[in-house]
C-alpha atoms as a PDB file:
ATOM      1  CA  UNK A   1     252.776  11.978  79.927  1.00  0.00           C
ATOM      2  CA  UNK A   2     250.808  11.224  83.166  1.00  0.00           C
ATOM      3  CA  UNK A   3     251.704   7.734  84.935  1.00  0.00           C
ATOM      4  CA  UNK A   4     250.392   4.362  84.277  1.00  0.00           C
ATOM      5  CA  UNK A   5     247.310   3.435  86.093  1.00  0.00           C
ATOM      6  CA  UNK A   6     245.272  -0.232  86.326  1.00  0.00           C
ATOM      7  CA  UNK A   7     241.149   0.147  86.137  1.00  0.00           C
ATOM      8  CA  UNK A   8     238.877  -2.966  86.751  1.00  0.00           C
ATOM      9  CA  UNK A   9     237.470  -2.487  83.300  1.00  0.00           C
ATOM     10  CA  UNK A  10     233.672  -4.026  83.913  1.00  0.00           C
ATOM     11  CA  UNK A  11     233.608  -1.313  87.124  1.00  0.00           C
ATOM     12  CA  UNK A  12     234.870   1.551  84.737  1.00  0.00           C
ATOM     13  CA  UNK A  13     232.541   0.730  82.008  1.00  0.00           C
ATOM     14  CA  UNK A  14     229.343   0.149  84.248  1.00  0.00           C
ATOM     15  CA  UNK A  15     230.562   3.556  85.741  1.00  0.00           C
ATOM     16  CA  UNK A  16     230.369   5.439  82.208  1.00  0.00           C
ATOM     17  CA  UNK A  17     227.066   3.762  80.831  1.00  0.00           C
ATOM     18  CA  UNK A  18     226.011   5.336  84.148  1.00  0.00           C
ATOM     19  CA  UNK A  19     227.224   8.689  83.552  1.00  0.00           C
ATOM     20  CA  UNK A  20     225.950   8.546  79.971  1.00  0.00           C
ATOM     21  CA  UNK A  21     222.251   7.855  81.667  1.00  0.00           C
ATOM     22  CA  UNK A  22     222.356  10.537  83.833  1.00  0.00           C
ATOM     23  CA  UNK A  23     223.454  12.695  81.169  1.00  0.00           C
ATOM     24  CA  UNK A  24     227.280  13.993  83.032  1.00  0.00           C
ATOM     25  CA  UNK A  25     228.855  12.347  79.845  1.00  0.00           C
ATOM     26  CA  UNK A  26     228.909  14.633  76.482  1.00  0.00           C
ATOM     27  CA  UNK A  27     231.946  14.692  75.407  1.00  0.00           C
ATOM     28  CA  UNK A  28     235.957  12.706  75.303  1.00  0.00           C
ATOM     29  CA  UNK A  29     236.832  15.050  77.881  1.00  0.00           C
ATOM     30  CA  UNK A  30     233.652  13.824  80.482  1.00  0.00           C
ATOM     31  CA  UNK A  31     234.802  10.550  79.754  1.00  0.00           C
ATOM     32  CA  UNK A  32     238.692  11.115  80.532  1.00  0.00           C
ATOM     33  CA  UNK A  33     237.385  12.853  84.162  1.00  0.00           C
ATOM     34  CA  UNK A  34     235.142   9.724  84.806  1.00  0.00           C
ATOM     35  CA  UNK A  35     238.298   7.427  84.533  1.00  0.00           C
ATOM     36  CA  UNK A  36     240.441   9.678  86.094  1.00  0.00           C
ATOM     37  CA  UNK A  37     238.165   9.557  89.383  1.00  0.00           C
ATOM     38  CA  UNK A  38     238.244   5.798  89.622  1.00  0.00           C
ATOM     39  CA  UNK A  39     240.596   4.341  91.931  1.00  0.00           C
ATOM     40  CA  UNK A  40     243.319   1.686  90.920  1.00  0.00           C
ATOM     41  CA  UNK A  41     243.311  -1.536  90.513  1.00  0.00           C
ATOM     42  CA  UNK A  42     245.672  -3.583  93.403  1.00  0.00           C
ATOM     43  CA  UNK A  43     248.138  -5.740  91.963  1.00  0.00           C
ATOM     44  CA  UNK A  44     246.522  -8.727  92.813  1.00  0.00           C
ATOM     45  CA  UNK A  45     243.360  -7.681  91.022  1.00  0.00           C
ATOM     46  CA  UNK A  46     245.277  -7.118  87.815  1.00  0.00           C
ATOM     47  CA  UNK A  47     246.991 -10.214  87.611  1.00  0.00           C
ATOM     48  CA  UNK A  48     244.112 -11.609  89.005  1.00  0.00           C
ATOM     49  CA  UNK A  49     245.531 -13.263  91.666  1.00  0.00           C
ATOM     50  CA  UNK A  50     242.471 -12.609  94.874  1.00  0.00           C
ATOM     51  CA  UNK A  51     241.292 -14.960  96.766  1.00  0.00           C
ATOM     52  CA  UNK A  52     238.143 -16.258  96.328  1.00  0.00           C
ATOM     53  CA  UNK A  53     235.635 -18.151  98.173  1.00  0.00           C
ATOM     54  CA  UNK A  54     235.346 -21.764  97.321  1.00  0.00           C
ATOM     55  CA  UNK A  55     231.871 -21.868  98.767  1.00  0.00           C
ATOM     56  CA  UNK A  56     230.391 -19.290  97.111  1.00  0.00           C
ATOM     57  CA  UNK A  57     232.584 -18.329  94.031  1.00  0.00           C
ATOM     58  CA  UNK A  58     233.801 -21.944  93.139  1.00  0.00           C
ATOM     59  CA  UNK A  59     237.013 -22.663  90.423  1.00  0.00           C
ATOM     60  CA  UNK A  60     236.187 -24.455  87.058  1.00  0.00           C
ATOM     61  CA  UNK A  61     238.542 -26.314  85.377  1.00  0.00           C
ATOM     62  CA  UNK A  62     239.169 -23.219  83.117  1.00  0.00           C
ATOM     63  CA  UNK A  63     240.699 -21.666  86.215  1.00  0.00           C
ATOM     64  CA  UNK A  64     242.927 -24.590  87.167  1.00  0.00           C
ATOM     65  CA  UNK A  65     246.227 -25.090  85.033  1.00  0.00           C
ATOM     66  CA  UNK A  66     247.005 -27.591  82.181  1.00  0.00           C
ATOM     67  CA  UNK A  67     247.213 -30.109  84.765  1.00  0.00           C
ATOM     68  CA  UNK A  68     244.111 -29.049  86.538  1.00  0.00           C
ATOM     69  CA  UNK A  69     245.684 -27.447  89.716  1.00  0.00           C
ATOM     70  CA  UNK A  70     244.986 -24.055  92.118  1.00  0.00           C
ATOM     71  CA  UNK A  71     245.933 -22.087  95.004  1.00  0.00           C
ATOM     72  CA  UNK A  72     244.557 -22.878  98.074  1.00  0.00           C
ATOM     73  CA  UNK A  73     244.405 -22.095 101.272  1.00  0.00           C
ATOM     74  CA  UNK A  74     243.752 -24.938 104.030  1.00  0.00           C
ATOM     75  CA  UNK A  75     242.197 -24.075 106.420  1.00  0.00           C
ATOM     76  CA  UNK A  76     243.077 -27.088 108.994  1.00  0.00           C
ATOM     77  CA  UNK A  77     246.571 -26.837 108.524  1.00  0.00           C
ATOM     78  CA  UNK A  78     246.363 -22.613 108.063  1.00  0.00           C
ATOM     79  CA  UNK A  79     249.231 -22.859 105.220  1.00  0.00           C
ATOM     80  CA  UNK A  80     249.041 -22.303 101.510  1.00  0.00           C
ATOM     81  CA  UNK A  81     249.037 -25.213  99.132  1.00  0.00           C
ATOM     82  CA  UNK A  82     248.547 -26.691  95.475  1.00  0.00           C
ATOM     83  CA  UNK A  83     245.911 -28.797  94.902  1.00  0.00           C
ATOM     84  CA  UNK A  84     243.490 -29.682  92.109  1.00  0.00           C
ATOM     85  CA  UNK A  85     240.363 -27.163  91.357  1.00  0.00           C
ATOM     86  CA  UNK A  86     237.872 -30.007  92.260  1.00  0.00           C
ATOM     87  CA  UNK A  87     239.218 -30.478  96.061  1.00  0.00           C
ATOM     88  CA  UNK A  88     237.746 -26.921  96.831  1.00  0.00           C
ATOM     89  CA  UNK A  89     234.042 -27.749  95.387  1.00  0.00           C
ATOM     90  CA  UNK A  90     234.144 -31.106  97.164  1.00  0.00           C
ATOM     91  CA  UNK A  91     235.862 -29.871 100.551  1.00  0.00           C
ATOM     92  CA  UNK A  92     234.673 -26.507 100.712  1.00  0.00           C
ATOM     93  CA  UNK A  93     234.749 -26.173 104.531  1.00  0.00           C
ATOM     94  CA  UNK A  94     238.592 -27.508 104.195  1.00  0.00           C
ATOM     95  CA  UNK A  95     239.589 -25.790 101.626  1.00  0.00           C
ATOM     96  CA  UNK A  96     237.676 -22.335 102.060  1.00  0.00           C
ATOM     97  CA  UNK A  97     239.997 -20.614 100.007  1.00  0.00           C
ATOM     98  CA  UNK A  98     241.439 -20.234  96.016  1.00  0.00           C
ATOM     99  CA  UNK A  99     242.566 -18.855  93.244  1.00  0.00           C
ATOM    100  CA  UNK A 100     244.670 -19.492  90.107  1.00  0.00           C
ATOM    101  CA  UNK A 101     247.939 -20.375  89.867  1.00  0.00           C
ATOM    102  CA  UNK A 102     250.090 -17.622  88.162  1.00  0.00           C
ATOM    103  CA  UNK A 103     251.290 -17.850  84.945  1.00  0.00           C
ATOM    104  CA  UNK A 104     254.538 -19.000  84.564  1.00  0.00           C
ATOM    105  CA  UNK A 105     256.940 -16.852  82.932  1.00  0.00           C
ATOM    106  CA  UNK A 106     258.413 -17.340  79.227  1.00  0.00           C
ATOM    107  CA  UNK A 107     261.821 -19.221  79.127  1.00  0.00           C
ATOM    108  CA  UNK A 108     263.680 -17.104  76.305  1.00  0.00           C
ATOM    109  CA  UNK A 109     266.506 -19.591  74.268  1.00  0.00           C
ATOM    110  CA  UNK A 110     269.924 -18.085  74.400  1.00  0.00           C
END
């Protein structure tokens, strides 16, 4: 059995739709060399943790956690903080930087 991998799955699917256009996709086995040429997924893109750019790609609160807060970077202060999702669409030029916080992991009972 051949190792895990991690494909950005809008990419890989664009990528097919335009191999089936172009007519290189016929059969399971075209398909299975299409995926196998795309790279991997980072880490970060998986779990979704990238930074993004608060000017241009600003947070909504469905980004921000149950009590509305993000990742940010500052760039005054050139450290990494918490703040609410709303301080990087108001202070863009201070906070040029975001993304979501990570989910926390499940607390098992013993």
């Amino acid at each position: 059995m051949s190792k895990k991998r991690y494909l950005e799955a809008e990419t890989l699917k664009e990528f097919l739709r335009m191999g089936m256009k172009v007519g290189h996709i016929h059969t399971l086995r075209d398909v299975e060399n299409y995926i196998d040429t795309q790279p991997e997924a980072t880490p970060q893109e998986v779990a979704g943790q990238c930074w993004r750019n608060s000017k241009y790609d600003p947070p909504t609160e469905a980004d921000a956690d149950r009590l509305g807060r993000i990742i940010v970077w500052g760039a005054a202060v050139k450290h990494v903080d918490i703040t609410y999702w709303e301080n990087a669409i108001f202070y863009p030029v201070d906070v040029p930087f975001w993304m979501p916080l990570p989910v926390a992991p499940e607390e098992k009972a013993e």
